[in-house]
PDB file of N, CA and C in Angstrom:
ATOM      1  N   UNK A   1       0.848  -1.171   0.000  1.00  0.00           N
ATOM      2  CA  UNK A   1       0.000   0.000   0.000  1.00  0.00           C
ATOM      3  C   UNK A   1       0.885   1.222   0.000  1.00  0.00           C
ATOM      4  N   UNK A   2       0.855   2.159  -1.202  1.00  0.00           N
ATOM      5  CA  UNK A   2       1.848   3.100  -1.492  1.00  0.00           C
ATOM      6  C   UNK A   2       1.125   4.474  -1.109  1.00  0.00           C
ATOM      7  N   UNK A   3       1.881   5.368  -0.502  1.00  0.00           N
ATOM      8  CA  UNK A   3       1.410   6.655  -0.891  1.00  0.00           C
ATOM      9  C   UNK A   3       0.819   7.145   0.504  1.00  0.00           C
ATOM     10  N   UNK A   4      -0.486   7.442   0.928  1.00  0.00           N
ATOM     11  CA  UNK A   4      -0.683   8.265   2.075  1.00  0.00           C
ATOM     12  C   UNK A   4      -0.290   7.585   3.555  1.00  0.00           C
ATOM     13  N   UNK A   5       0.734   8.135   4.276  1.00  0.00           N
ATOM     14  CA  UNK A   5       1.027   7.971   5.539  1.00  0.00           C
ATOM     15  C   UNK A   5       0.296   7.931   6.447  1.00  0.00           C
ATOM     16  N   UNK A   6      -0.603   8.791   6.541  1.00  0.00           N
ATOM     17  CA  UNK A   6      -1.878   8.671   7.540  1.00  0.00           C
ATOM     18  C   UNK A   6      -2.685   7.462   7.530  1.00  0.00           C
ATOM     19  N   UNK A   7      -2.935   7.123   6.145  1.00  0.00           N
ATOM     20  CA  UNK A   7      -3.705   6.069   5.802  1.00  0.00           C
ATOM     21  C   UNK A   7      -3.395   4.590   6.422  1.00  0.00           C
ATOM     22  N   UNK A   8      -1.932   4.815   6.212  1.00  0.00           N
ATOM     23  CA  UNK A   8      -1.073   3.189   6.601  1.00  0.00           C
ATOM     24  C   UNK A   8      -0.927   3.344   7.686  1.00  0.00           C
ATOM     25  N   UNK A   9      -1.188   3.898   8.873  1.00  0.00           N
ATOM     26  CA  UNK A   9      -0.653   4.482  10.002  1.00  0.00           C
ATOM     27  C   UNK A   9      -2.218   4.274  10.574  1.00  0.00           C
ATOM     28  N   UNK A  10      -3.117   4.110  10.055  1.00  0.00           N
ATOM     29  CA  UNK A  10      -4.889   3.846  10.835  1.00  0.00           C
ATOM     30  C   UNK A  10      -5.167   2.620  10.274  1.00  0.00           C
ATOM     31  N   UNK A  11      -4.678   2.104   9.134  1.00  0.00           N
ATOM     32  CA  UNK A  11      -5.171   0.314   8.704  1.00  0.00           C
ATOM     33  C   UNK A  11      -4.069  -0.182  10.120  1.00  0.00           C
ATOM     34  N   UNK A  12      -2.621  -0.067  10.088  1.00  0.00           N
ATOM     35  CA  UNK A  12      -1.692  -0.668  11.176  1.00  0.00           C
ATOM     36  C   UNK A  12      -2.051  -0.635  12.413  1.00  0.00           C
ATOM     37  N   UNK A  13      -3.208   0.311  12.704  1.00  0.00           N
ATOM     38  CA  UNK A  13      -3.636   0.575  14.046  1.00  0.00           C
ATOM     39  C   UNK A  13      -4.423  -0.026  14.189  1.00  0.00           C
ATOM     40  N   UNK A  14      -5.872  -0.285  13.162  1.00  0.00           N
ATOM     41  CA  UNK A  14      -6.641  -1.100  13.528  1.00  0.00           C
ATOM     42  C   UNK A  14      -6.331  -2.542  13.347  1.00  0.00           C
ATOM     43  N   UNK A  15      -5.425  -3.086  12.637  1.00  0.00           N
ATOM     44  CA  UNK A  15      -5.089  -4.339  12.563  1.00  0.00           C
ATOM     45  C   UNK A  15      -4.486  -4.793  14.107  1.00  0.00           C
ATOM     46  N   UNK A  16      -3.669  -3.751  14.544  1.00  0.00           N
ATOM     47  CA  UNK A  16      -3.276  -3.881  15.646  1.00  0.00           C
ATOM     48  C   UNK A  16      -4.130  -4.405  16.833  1.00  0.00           C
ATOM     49  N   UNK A  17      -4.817  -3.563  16.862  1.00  0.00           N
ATOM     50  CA  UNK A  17      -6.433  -3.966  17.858  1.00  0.00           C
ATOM     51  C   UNK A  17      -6.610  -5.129  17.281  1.00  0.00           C
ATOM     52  N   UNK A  18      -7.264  -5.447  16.141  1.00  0.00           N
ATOM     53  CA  UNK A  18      -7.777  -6.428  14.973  1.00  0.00           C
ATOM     54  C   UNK A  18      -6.630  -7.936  16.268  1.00  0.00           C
ATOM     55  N   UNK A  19      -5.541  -7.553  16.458  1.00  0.00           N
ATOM     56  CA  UNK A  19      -4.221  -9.058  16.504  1.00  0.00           C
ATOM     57  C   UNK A  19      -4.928  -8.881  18.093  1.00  0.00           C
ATOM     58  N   UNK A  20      -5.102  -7.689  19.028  1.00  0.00           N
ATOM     59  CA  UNK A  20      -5.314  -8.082  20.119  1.00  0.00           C
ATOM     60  C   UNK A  20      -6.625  -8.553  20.669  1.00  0.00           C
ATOM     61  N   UNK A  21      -7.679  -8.106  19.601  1.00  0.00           N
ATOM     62  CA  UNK A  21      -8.978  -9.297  19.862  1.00  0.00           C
ATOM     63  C   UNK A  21      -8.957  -9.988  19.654  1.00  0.00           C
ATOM     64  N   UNK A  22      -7.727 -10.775  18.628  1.00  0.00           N
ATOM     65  CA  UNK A  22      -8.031 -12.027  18.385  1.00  0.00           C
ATOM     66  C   UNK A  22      -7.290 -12.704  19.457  1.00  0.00           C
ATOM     67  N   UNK A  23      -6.218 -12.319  20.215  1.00  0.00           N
ATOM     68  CA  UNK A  23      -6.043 -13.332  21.322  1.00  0.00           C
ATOM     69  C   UNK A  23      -6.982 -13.574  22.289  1.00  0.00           C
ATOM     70  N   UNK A  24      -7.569 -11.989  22.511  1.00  0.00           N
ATOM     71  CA  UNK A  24      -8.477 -12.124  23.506  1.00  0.00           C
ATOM     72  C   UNK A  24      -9.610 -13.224  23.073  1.00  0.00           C
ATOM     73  N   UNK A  25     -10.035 -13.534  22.049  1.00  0.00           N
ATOM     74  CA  UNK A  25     -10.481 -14.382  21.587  1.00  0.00           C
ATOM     75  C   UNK A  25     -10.241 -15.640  22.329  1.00  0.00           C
ATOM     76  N   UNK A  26      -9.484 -15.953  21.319  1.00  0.00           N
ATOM     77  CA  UNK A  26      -8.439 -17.226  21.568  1.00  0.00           C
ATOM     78  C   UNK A  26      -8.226 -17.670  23.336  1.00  0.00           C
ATOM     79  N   UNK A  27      -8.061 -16.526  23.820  1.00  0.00           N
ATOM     80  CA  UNK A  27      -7.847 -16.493  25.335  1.00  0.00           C
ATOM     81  C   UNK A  27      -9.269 -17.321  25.620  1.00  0.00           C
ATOM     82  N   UNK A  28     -10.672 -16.517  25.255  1.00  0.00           N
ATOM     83  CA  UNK A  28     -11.617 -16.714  25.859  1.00  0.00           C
ATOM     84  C   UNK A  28     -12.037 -18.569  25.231  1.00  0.00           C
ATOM     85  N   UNK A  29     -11.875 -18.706  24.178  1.00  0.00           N
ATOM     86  CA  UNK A  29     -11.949 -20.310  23.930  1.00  0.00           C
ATOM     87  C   UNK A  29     -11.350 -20.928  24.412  1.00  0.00           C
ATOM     88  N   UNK A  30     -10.324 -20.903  25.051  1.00  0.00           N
ATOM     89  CA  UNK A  30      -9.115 -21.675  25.824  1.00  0.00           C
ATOM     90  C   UNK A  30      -9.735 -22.262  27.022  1.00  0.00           C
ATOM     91  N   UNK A  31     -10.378 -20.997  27.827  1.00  0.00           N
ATOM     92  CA  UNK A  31     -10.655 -21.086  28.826  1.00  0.00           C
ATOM     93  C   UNK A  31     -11.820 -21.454  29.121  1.00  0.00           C
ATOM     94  N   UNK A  32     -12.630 -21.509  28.059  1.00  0.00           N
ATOM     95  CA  UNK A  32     -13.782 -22.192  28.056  1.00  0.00           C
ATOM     96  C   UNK A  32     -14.992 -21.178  28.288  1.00  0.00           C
ATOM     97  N   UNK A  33     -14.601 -19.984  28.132  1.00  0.00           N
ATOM     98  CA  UNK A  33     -16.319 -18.983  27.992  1.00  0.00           C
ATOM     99  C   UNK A  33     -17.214 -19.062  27.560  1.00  0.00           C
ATOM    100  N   UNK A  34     -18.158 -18.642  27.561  1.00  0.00           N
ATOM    101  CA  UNK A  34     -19.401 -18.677  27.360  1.00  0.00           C
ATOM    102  C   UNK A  34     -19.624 -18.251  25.730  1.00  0.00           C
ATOM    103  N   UNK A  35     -20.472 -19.038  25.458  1.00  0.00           N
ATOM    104  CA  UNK A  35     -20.664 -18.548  23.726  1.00  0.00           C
ATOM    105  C   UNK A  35     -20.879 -17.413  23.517  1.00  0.00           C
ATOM    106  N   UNK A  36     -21.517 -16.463  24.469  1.00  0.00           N
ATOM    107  CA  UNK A  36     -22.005 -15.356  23.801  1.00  0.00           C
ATOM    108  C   UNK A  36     -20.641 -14.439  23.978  1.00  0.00           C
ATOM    109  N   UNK A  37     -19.606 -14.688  24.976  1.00  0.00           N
ATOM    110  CA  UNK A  37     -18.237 -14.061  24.895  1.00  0.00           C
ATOM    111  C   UNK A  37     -17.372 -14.156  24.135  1.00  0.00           C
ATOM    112  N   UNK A  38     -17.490 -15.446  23.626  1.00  0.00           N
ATOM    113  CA  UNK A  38     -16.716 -15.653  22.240  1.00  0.00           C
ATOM    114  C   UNK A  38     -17.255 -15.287  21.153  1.00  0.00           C
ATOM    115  N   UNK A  39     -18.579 -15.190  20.916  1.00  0.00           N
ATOM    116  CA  UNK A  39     -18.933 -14.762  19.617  1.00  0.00           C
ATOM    117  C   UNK A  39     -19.051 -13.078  19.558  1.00  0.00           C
ATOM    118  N   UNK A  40     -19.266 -12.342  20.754  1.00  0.00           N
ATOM    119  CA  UNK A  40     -18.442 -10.942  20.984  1.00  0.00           C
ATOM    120  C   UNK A  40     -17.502 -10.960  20.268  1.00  0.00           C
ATOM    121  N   UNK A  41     -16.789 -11.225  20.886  1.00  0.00           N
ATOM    122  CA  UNK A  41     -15.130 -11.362  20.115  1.00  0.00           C
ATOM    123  C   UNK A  41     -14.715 -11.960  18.753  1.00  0.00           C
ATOM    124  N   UNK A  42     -15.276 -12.795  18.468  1.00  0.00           N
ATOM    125  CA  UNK A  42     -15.397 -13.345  17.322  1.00  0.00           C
ATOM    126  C   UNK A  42     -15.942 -11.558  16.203  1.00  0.00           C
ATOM    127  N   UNK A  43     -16.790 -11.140  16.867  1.00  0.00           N
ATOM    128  CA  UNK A  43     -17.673  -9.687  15.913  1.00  0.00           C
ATOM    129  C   UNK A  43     -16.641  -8.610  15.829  1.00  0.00           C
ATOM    130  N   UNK A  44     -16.006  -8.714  16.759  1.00  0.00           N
ATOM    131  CA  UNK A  44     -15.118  -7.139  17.416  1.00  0.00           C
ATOM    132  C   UNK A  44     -13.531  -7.941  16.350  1.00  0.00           C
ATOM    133  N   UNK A  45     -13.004  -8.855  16.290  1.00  0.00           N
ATOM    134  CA  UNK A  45     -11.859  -9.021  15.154  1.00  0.00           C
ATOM    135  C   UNK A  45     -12.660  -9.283  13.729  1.00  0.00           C
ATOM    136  N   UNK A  46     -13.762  -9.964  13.350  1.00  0.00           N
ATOM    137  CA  UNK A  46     -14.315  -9.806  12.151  1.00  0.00           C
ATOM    138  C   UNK A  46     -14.429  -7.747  11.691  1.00  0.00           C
ATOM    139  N   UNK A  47     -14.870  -7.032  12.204  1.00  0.00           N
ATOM    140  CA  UNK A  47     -15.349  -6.274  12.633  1.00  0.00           C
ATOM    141  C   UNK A  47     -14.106  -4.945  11.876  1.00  0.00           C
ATOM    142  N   UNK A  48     -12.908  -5.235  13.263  1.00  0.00           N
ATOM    143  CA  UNK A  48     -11.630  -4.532  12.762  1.00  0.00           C
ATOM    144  C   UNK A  48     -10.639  -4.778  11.376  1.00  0.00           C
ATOM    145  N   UNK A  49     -10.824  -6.243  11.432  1.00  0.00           N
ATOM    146  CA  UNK A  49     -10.520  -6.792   9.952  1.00  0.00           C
ATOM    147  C   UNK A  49     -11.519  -6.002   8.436  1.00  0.00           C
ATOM    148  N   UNK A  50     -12.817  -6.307   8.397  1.00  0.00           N
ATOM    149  CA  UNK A  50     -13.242  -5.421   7.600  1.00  0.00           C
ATOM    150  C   UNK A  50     -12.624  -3.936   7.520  1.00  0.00           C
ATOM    151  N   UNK A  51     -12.778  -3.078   8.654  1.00  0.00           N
ATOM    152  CA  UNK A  51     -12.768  -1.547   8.450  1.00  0.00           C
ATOM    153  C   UNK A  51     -11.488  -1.533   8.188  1.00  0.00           C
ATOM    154  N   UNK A  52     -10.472  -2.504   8.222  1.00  0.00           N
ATOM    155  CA  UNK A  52      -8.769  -2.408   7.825  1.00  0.00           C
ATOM    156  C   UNK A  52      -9.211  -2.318   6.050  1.00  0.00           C
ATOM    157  N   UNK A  53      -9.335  -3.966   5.954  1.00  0.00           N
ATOM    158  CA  UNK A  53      -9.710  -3.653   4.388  1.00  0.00           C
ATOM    159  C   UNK A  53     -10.562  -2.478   3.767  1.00  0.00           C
ATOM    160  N   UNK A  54     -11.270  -1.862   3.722  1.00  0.00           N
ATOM    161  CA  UNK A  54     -12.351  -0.878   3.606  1.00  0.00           C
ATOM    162  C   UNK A  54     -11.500   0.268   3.508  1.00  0.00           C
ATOM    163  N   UNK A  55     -10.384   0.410   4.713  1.00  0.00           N
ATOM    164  CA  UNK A  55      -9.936   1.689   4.526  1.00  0.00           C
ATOM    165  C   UNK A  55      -8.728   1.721   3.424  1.00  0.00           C
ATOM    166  N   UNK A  56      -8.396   0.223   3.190  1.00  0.00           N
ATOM    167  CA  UNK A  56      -7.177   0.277   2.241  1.00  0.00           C
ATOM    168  C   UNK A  56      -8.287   0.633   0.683  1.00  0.00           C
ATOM    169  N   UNK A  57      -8.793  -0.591   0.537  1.00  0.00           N
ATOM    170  CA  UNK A  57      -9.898   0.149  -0.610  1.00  0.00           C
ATOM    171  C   UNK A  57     -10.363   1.675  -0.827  1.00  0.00           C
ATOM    172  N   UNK A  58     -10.364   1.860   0.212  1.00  0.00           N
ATOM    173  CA  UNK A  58     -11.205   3.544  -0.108  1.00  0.00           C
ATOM    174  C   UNK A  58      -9.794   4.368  -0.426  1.00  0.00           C
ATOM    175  N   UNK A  59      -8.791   4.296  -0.291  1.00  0.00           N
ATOM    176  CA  UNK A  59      -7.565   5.080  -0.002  1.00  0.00           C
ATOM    177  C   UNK A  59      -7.064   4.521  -1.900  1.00  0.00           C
ATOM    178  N   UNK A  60      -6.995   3.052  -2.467  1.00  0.00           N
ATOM    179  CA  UNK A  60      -7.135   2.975  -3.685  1.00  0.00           C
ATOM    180  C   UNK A  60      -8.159   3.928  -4.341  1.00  0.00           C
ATOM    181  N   UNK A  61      -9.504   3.862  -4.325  1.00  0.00           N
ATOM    182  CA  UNK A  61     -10.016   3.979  -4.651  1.00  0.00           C
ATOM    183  C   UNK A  61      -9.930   5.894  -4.833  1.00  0.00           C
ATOM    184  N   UNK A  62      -9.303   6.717  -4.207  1.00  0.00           N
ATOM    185  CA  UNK A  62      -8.883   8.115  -4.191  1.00  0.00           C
ATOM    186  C   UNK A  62      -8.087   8.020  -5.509  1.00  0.00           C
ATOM    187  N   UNK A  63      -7.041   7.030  -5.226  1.00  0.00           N
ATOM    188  CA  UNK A  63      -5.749   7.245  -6.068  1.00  0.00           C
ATOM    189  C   UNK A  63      -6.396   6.832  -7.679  1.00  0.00           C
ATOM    190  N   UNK A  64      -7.445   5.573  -7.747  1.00  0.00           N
ATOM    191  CA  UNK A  64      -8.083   5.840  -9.107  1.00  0.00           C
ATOM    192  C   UNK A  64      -8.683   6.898  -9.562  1.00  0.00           C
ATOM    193  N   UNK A  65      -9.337   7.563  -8.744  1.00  0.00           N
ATOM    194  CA  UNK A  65     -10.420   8.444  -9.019  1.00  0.00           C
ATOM    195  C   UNK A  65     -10.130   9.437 -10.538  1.00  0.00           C
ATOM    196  N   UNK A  66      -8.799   9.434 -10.728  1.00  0.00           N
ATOM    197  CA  UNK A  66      -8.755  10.333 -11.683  1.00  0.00           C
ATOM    198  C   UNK A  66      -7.409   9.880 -12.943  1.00  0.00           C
ATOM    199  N   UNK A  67      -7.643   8.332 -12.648  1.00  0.00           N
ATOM    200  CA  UNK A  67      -6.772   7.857 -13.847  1.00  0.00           C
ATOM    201  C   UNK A  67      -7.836   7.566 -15.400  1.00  0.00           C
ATOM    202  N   UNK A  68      -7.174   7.051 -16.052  1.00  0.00           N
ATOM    203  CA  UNK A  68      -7.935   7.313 -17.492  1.00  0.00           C
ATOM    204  C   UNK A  68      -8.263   5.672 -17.655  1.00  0.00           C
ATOM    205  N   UNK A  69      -9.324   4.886 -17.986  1.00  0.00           N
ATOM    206  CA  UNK A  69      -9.364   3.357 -18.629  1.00  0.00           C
ATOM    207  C   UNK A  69      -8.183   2.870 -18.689  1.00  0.00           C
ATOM    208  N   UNK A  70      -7.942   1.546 -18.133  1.00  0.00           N
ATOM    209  CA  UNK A  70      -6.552   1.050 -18.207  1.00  0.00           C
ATOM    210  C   UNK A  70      -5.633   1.442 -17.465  1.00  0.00           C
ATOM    211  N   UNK A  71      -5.291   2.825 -17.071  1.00  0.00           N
ATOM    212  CA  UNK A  71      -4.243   3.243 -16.546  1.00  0.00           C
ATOM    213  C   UNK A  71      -4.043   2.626 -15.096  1.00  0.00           C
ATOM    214  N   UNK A  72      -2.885   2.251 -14.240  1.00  0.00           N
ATOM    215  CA  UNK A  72      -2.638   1.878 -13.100  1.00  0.00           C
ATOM    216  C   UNK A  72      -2.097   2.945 -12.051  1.00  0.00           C
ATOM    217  N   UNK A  73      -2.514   3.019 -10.636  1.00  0.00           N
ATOM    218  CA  UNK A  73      -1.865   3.823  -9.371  1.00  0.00           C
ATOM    219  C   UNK A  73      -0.868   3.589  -9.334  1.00  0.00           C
ATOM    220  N   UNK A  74       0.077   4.167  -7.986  1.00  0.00           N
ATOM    221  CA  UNK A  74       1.476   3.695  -7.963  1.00  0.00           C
ATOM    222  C   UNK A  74       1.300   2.324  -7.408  1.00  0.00           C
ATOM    223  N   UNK A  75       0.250   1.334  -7.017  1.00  0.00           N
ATOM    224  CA  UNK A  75       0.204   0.357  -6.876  1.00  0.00           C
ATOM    225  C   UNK A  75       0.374  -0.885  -7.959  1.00  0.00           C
ATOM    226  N   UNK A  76      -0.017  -0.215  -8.556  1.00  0.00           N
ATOM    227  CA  UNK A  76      -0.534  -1.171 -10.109  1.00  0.00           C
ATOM    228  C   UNK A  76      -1.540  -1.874 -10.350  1.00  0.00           C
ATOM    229  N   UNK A  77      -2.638  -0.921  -9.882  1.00  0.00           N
ATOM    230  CA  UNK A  77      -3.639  -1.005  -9.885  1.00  0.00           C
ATOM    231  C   UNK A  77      -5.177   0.281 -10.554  1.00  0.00           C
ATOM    232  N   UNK A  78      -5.251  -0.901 -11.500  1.00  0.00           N
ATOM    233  CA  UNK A  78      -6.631   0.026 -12.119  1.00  0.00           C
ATOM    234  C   UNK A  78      -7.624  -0.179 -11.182  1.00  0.00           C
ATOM    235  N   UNK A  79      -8.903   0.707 -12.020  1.00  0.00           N
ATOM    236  CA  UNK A  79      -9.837   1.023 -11.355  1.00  0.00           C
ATOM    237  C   UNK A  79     -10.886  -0.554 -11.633  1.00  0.00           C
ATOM    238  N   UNK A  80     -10.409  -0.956 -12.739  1.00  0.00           N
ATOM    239  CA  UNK A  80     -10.857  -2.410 -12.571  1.00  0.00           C
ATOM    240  C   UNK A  80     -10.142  -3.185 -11.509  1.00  0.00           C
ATOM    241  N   UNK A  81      -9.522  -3.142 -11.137  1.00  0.00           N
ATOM    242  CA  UNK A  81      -8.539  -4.139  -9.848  1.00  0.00           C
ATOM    243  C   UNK A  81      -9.478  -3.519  -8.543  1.00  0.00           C
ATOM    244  N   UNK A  82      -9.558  -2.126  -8.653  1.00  0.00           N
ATOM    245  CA  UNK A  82     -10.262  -1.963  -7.222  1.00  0.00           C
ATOM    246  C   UNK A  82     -10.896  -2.570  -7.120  1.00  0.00           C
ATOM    247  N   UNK A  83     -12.314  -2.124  -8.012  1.00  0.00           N
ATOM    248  CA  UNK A  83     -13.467  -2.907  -7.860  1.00  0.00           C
ATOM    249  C   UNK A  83     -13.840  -4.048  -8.029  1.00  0.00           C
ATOM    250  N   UNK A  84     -12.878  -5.380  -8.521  1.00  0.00           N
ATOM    251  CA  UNK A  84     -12.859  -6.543  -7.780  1.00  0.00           C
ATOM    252  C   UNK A  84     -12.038  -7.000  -6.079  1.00  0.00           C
ATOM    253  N   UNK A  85     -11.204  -5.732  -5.863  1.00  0.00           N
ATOM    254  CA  UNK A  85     -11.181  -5.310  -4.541  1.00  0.00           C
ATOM    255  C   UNK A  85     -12.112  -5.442  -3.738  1.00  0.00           C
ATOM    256  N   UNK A  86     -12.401  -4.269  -3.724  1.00  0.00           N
ATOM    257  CA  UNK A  86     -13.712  -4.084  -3.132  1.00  0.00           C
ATOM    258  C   UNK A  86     -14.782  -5.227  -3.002  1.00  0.00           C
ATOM    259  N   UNK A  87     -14.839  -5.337  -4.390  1.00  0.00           N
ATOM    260  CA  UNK A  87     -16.219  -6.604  -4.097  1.00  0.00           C
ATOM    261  C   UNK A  87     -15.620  -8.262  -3.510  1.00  0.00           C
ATOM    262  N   UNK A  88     -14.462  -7.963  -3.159  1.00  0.00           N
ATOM    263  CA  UNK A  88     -14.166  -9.409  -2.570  1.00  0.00           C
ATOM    264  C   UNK A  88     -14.038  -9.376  -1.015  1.00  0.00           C
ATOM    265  N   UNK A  89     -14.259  -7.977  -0.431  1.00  0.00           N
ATOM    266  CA  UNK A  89     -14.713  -7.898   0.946  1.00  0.00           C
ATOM    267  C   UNK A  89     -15.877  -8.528   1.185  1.00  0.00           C
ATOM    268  N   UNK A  90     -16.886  -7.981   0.402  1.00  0.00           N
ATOM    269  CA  UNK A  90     -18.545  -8.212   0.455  1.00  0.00           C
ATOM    270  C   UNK A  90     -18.722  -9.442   0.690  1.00  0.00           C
TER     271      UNK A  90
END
């Protein structure tokens, strides 16, 4: 992911959270919690995982905004690549 600093600096953050629910996770299956605590947790890393992807997409999706058919970002990525991006979150 090339180009805005801010951008890579809030996906790394939420992934970050994203790695520490998932132990907490993991913690809570270990130990044998209650379903509805694990499936909390289970929502809250599904959850941070999406809005990671989402924000890398939307941050492509700037850098297409104003290329021509065909043309690629500094990623190497057209605006056709996003939007099978994108639609492979969904």
């Amino acid at each position: 992911m090339s180009g805005e600093g801010s951008t890579s600096r809030a996906v790394v953050n939420r992934l970050r959270r994203a790695e520490g629910q998932l132990h907490a996770l993991i913690g809570a299956i270990e130990s044998g919690a209650d379903c509805r605590a694990v499936v909390t947790q289970l929502s809250a890393v599904s959850g941070a995982l999406d809005r990671a992807g989402f924000a890398i997409i939307a941050a492509a999706m700037r850098d297409c905004a104003t290329l021509e058919e065909g043309e690629a970002n500094a990623d190497g990525l057209t605006r056709d690549d996003v939007e099978k991006l994108f639609l492979s979150l969904a």
